[in-house]
Protein backbone atom coordinates (compact mmCIF):
# COMPACT_ATOMS: atom_id res chain seq x y z
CA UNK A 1 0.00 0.00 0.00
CA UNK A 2 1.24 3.32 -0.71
CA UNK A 3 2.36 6.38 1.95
CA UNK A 4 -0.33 8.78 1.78
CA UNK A 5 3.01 10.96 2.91
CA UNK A 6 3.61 10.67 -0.92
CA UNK A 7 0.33 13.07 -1.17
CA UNK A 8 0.42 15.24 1.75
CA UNK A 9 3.17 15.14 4.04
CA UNK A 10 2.56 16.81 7.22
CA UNK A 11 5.03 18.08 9.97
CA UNK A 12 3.73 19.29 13.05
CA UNK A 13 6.65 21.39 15.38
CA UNK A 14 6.08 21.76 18.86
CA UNK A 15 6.76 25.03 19.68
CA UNK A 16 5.57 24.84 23.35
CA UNK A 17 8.98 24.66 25.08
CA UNK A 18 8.31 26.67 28.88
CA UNK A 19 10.52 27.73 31.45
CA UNK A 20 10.23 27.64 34.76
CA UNK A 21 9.10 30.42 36.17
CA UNK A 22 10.60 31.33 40.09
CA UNK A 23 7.63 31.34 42.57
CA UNK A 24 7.33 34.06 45.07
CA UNK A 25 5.22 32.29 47.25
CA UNK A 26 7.82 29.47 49.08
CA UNK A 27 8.98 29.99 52.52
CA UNK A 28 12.23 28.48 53.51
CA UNK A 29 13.00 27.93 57.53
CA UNK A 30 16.41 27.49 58.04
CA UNK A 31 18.35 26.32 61.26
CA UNK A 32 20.11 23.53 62.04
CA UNK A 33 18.84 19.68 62.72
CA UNK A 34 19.58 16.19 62.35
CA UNK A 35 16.39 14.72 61.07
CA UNK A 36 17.37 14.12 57.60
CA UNK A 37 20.32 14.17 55.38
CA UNK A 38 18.65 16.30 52.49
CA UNK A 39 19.69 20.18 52.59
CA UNK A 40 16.23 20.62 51.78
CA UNK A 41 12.89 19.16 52.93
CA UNK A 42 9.41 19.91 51.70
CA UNK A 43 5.99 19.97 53.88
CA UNK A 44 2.43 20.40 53.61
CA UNK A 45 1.89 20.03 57.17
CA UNK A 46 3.57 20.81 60.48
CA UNK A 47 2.44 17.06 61.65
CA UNK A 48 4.69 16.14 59.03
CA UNK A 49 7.87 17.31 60.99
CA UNK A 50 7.25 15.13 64.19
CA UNK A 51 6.98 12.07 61.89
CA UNK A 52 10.45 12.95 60.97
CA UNK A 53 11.56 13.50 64.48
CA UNK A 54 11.45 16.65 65.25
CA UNK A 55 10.32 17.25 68.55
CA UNK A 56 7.55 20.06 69.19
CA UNK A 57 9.61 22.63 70.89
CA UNK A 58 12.45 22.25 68.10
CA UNK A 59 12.75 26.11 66.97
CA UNK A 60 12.47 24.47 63.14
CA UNK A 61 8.87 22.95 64.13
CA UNK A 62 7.87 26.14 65.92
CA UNK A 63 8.60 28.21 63.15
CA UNK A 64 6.74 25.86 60.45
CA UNK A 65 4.07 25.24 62.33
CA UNK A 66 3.29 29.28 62.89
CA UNK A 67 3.23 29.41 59.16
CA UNK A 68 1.05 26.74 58.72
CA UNK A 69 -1.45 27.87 61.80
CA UNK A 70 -2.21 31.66 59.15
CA UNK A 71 -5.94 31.59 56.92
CA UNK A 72 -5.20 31.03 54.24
CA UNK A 73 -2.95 28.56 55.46
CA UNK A 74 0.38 27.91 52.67
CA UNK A 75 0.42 24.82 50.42
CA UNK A 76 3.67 23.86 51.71
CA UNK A 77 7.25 25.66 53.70
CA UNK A 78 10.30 23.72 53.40
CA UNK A 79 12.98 23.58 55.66
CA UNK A 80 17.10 24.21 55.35
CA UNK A 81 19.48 22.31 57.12
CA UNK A 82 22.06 23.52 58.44
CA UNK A 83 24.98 20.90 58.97
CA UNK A 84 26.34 20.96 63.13
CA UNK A 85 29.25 18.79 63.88
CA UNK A 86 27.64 16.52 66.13
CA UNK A 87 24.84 15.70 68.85
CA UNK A 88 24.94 14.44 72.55
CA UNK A 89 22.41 12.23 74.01
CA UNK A 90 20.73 11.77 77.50
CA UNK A 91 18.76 9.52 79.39
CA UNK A 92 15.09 10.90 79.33
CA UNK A 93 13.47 7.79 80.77
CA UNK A 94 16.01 5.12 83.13
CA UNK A 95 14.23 1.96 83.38
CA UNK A 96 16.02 -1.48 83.94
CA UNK A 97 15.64 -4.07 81.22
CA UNK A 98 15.07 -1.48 78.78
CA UNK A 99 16.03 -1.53 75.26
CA UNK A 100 17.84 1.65 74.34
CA UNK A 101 18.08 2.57 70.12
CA UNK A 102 20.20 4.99 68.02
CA UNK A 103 19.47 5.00 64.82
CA UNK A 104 22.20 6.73 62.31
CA UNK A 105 21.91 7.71 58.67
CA UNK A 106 24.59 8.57 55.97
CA UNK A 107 25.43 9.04 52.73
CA UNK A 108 27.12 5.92 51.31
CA UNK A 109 30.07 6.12 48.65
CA UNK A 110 27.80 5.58 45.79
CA UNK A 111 25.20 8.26 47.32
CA UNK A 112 22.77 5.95 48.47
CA UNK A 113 21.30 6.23 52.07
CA UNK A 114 22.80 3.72 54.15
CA UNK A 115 21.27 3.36 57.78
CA UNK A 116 22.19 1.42 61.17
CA UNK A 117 21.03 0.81 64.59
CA UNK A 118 22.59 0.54 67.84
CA UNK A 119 21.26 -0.87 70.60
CA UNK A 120 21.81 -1.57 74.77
CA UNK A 121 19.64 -3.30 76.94
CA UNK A 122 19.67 -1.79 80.27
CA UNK A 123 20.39 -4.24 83.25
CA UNK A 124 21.82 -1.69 86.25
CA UNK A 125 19.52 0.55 85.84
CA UNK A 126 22.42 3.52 86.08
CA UNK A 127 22.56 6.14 83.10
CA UNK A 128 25.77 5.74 83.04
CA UNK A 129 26.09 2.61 81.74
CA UNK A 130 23.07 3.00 79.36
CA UNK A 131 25.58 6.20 77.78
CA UNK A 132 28.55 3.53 77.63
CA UNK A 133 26.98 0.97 76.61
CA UNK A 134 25.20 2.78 73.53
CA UNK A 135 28.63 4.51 72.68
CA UNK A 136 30.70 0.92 72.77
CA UNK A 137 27.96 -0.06 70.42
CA UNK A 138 29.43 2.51 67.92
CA UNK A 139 33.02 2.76 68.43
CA UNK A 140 32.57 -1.14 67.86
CA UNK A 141 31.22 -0.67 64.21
CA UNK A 142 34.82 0.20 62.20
CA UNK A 143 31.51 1.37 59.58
CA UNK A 144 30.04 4.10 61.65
CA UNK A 145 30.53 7.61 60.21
CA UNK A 146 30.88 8.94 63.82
CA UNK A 147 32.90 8.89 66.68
CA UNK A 148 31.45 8.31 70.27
CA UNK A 149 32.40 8.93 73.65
CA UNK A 150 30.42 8.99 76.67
CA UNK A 151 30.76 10.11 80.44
CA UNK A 152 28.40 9.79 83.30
CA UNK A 153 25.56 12.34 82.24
CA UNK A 154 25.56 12.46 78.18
CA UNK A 155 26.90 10.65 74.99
CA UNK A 156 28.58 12.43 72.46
CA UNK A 157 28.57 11.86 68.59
CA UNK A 158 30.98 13.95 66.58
CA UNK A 159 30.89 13.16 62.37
CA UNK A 160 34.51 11.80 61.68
CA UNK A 161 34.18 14.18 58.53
CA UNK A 162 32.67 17.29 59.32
CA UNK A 163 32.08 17.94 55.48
CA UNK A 164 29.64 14.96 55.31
CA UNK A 165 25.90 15.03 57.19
CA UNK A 166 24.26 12.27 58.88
CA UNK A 167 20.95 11.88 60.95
CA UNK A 168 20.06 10.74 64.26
CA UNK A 169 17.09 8.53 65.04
CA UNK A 170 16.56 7.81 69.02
CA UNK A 171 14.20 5.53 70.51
CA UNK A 172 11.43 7.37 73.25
CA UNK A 173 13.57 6.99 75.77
CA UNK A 174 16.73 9.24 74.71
CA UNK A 175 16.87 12.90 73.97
CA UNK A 176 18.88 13.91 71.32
CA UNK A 177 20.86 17.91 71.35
CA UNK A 178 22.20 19.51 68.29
CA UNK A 179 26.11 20.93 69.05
CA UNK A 180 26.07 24.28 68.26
CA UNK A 181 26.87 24.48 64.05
CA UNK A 182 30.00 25.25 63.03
CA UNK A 183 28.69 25.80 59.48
CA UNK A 184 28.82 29.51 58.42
CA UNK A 185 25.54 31.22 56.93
CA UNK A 186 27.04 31.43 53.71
CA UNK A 187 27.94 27.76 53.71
CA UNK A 188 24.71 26.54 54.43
CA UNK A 189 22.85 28.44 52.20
CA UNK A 190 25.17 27.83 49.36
CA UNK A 191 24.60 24.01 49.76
CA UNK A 192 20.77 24.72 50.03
CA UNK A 193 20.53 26.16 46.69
CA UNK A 194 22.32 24.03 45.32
CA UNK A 195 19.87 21.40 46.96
CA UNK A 196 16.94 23.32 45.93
CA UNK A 197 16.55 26.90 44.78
CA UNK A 198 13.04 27.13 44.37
CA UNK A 199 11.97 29.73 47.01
CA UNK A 200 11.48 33.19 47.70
CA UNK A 201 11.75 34.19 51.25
CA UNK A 202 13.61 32.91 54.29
CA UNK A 203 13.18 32.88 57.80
CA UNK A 204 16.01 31.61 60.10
CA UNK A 205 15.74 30.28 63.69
CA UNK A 206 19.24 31.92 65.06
CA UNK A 207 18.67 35.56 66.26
CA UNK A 208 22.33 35.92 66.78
CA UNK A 209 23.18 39.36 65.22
CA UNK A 210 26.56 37.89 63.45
CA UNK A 211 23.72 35.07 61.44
CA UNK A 212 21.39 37.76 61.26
CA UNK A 213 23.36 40.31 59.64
CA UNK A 214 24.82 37.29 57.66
CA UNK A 215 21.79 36.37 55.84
CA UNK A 216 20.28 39.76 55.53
CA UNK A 217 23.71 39.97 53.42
CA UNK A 218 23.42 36.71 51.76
CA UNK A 219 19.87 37.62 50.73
CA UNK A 220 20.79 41.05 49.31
CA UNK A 221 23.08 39.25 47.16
CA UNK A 222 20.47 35.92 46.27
CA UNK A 223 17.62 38.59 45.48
CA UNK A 224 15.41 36.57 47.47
CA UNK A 225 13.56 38.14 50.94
CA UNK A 226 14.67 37.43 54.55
CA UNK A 227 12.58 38.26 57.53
CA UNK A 228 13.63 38.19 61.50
CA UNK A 229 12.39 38.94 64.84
CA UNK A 230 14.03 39.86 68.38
CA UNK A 231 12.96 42.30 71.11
CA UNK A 232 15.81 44.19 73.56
CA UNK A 233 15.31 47.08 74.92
CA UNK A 234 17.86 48.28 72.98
CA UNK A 235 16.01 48.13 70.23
CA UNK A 236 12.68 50.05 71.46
CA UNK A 237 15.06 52.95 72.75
CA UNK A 238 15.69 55.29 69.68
CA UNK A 239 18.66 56.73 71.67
CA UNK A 240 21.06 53.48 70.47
CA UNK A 241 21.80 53.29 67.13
CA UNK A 242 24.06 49.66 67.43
CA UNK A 243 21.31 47.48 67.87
CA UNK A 244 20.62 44.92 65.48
CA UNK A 245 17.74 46.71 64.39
CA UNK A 246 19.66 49.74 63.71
CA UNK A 247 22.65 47.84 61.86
CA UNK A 248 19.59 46.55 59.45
CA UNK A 249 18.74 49.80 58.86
CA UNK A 250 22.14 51.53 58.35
CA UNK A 251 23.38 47.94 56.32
CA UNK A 252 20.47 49.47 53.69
CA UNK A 253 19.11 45.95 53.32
CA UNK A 254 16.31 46.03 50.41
CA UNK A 255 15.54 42.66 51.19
CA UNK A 256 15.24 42.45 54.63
CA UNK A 257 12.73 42.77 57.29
CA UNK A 258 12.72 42.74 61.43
CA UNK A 259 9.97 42.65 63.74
CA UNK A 260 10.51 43.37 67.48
CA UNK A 261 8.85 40.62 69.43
CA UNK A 262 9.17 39.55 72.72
CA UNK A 263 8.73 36.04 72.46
CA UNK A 264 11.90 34.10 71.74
CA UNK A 265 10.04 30.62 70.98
CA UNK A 266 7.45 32.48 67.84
CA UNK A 267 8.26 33.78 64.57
CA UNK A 268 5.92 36.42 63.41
CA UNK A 269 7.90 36.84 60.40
CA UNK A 270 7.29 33.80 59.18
CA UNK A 271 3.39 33.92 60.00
CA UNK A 272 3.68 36.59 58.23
CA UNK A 273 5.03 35.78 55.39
CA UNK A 274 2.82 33.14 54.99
CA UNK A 275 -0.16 35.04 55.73
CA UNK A 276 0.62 37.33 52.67
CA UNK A 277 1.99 34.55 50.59
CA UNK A 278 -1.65 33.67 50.27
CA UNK A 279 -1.85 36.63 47.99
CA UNK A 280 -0.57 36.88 44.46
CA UNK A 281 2.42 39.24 44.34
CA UNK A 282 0.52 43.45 44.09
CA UNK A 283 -2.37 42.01 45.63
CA UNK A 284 -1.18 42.23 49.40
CA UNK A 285 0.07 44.83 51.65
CA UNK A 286 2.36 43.72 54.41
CA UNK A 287 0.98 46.01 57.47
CA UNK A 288 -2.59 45.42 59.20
CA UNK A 289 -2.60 41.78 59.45
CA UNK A 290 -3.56 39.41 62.03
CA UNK A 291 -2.04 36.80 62.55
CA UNK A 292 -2.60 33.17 64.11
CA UNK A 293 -0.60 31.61 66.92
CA UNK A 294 1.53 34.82 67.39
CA UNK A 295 1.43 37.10 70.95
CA UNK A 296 0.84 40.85 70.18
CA UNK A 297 3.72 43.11 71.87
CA UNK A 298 2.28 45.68 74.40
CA UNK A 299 4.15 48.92 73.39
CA UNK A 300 4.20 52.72 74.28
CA UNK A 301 3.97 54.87 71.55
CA UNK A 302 7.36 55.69 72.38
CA UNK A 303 8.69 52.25 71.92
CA UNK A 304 6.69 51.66 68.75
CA UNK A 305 8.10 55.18 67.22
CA UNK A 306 11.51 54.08 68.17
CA UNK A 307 10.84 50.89 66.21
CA UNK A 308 9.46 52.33 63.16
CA UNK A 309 12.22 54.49 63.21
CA UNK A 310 14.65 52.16 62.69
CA UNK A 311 12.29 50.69 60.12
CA UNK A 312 10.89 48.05 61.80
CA UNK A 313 7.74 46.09 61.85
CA UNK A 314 5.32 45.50 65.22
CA UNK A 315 2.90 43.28 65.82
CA UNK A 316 0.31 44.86 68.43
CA UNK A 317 -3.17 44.68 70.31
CA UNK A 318 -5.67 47.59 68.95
CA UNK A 319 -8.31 47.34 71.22
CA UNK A 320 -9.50 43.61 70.87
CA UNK A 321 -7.71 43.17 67.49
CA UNK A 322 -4.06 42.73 67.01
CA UNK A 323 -2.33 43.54 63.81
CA UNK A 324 0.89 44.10 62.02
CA UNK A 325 2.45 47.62 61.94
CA UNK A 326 4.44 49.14 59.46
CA UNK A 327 5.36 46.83 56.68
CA UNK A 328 8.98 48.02 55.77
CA UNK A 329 12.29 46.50 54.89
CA UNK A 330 15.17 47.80 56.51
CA UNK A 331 16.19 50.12 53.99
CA UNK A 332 12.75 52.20 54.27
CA UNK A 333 10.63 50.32 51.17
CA UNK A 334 8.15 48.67 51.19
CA UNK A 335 7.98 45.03 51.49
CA UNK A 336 5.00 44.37 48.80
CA UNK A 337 6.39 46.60 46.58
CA UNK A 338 10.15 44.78 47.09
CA UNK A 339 8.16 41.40 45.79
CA UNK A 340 5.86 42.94 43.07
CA UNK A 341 9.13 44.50 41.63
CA UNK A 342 10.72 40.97 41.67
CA UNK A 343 7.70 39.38 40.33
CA UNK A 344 7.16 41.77 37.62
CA UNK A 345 10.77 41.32 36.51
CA UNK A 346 10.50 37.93 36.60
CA UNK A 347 7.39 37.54 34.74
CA UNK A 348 8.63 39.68 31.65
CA UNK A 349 12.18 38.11 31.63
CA UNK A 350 10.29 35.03 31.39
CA UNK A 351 7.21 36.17 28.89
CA UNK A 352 10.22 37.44 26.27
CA UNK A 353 12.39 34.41 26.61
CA UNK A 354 9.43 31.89 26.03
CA UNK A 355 8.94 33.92 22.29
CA UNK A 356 12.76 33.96 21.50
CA UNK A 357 12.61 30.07 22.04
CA UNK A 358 9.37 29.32 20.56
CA UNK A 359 10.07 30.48 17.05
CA UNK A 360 12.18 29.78 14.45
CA UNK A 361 12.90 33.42 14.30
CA UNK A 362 12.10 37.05 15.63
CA UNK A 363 12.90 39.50 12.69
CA UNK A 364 14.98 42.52 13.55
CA UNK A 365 11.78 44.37 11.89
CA UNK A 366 8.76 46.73 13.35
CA UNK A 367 6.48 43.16 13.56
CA UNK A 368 9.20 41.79 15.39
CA UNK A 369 9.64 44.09 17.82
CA UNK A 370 6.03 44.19 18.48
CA UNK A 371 5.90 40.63 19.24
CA UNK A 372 8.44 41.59 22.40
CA UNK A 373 6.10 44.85 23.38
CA UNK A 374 3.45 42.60 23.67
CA UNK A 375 5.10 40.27 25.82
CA UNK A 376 6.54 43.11 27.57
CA UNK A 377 2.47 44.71 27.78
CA UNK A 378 0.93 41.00 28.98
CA UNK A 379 3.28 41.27 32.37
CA UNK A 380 2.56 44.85 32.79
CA UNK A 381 -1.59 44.07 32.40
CA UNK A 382 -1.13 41.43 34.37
CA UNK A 383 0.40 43.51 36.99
CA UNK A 384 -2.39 45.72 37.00
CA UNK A 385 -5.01 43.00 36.99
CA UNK A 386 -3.29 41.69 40.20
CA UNK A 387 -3.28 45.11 41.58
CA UNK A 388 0.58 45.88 42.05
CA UNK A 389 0.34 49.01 39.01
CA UNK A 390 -2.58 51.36 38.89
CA UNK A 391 -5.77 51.23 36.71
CA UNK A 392 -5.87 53.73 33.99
CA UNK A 393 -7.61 56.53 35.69
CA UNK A 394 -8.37 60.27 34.98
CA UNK A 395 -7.55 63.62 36.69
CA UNK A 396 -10.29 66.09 37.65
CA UNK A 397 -9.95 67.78 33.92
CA UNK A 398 -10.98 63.91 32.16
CA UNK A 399 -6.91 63.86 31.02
CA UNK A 400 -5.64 60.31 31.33
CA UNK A 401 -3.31 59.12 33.66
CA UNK A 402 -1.99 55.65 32.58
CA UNK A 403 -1.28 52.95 34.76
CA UNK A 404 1.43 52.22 32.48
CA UNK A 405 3.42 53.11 29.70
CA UNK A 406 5.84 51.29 27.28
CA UNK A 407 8.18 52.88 24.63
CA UNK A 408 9.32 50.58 22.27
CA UNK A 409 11.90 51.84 19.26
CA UNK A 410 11.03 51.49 15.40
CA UNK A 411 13.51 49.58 13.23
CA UNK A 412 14.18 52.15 11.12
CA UNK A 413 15.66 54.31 14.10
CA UNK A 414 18.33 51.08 14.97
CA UNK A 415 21.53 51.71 13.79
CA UNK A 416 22.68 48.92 11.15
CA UNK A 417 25.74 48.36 13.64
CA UNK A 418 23.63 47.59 16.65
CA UNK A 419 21.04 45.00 14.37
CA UNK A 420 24.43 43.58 13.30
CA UNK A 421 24.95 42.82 17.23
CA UNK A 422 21.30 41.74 17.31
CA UNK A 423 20.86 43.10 20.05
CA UNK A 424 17.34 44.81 21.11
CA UNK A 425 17.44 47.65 23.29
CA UNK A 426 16.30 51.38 24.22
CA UNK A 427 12.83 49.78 25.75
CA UNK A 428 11.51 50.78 28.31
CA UNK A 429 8.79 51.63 30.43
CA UNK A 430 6.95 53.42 33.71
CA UNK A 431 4.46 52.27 35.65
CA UNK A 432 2.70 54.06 38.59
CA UNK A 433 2.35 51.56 41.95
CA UNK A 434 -0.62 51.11 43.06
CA UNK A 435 0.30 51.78 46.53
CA UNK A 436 -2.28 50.83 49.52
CA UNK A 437 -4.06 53.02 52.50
CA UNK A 438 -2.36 52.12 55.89
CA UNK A 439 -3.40 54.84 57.84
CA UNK A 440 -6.83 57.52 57.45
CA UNK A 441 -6.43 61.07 58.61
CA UNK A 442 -10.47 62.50 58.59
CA UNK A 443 -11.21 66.33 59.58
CA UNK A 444 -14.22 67.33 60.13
CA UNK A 445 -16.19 69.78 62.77
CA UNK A 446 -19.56 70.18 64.34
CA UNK A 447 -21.75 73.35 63.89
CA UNK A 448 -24.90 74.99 64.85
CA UNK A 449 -25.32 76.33 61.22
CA UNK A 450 -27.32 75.21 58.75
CA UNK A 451 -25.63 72.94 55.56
CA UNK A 452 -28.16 73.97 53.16
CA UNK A 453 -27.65 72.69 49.07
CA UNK A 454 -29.95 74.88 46.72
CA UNK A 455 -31.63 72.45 44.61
């Protein structure tokens, strides 16, 4: 039988090739743990993190699980390890003829997971012996990935290669304490994206000012967003200008905010994040939220002003509602408008490259370029749909005011030299933010006279 090809021969081309585009809705928590060997770990639930291990007053769980508590509540927050040396392990629970379990993980030479438990059966019923039993158990294995020693109140495992991670499963019994990480900010968040990148903002559990001011750095330079909390007097008295809050400020961090809170164990930046990661990117102001699971701060004015003045964020009680204050990064922006800009940038870096790759060509000619303005117009109407640029609107004489607008050259005005190049440039455009209303000032008076309108 003959090819109907022969006749008509058809060819379809898939020009459908999409990039990925970065989300600005992914909270990373990042702090140290030993409850999995991945740099990363994804969750939809806080439940999710005691399964693993993770005990509920673990500043990781605590911080997750205030994301998760906001309406609406995010599809998912992942979590960054950061690597610590080692652990030590107590006796929670002493009870003769009980079975005491360590579970390690590693990383074998081929990359596989390779696990191993260790067990002692108690007999004396003295800690002591539980601790040296459990650590003979290890140094006994010439396999084990850690070294162990023991004395009469704790048991000590230290990685023989500090480089290389490995996890720590303990039966009910045994308590399990990270050693304080040796692993700088920059280190650990240089493994995490190379782990996973796909994330916008982060929140970290250490409120030391040296890992603060390191990842407020770090973020400047990753373009992603970083929020923190700490309270201090220091920082509600706008007489002392080295507090931590104050160092945010003068660092000029775009990308980071604080919050003063009072409460070491919660993370209102991270509820909040989430809280206004429930909004598309324009569609959300940062200030005037409530927010689940979080204590409101009880401030005087003076404290507050001394906050804001250093450009930081409150959360406090307004008669039976408590809200956010502020909404700022450190440098004096604000926060929405810090992730609408990186949205917006995003979404026409991506719009343009999806044409460039989905032809066979884009002609250095006037049709050509107008196939880029409207990719460049789509993001920009988007914008405005999702409420981060203005609607078109009109002054008081019926004149226009544009939301937008977008300047695009005509090929005949390219020199041949630079469409040699092929290079495209001298576009551009404005756009007028949206803004939103934090704060109404209303004047008005009362009178005896009469407010008569003649018909």
């Amino acid at each position: 039988m003959a090819n109907l090809d022969r006749i008509v021969d058809v060819q379809v081309s898939l020009n459908t090739t999409s990039v990925s585009v970065e989300g600005f809705s992914t909270l990373l928590c990042v702090g140290p743990h030993v409850h999995g060997l991945a740099r990363v770990l994804t969750y939809t639930s806080a439940s999710q993190m005691i399964d693993d291990g993770f005990e509920a007053d673990d500043p990781l769980y605590l911080m997750v699980s205030q994301a998760f508590m906001q309406t609406p509540s995010p599809a998912q927050v992942k979590v960054g390890r950061q690597q610590v040396p080692g652990v030590t392990v107590t006796v929670g629970t002493l009870g003769a003829e009980s079975t005491y379990t360590l579970t390690l993980s590693w990383y074998a030479a081929d990359g596989t997971v390779a696990s191993k438990a260790y067990t002692y059966t108690n007999s004396s019923g003295s800690v002591e012996d539980v601790l040296n039993g459990l650590a003979s158990a290890v140094t006994g294995d010439s396999s084990a990935v850690v070294t162990a020693s023991a004395n009469a109140s704790a048991l000590t495992l230290t990685a023989k290669d500090p480089s290389q991670p490995f996890s720590v499963g303990a039966s009910s019994m045994l308590d399990v304490a990270i050693v304080e990480p040796t692993e700088t900010i920059a280190e650990t968040m240089a493994a995490v994206m190379d782990s996973d990148s796909d994330f916008y903002a982060v929140a970290l559990t250490s409120k030391d000012s040296a890992d603060v001011m390191a990842m407020a750095a770090w973020a400047e330079s990753a373009e992603k967003l970083f929020g923190t909390s700490f309270g201090g007097t220091d920082v509600t008295n706008s007489e002392v200008t080295t507090d931590l809050g104050s160092q945010l400020m003068n660092g000029n961090y775009f990308r980071t905010f604080w919050m003063y809170h009072g409460v070491p164990t919660e993370y209102p930046e991270a509820a909040l994040m989430a809280r206004c990661f429930a909004v598309e990117p324009g569609g959300e102001t940062w200030a005037n939220k409530q927010l689940a699971g979080i204590t409101a701060d009880n401030l005087t004015e003076t404290q507050y002003l001394a906050v804001k003045g250093k450009n930081g964020n409150t959360y406090e009680k307004f008669r039976n509602v408590s809200i956010t204050q502020n909404g700022m990064v450190a440098a004096g922006e604000w926060i929405d408008v810090i992730r609408f800009r990186d949205w917006l940038e995003e979404e026409i870096k991506v719009d343009v490259f999806n044409l460039l790759i989905n032809v066979d060509k884009v002609p250095y000619t006037d049709a050509g370029i107008a196939a880029i303005e409207t990719r460049i117009r789509q993001a920009l109407a988007l914008g405005q749909r999702r409420g981060g640029i203005a609607p078109d609107e009109y002054d008081e004489n019926g004149n226009l005011n544009a939301g937008y607008a977008l300047t695009v050259p005509l090929a005949s005005t390219i020199s041949a030299n630079t469409k040699g190049r092929r290079i495209l440039s001298d576009i551009s455009f404005t756009a007028r933010l949206a803004g939103a209303i934090h704060v109404v000032q209303i004047a008005g008076s009362l009178t005896y006279d009469n407010l008569i309108t003649a018909a």
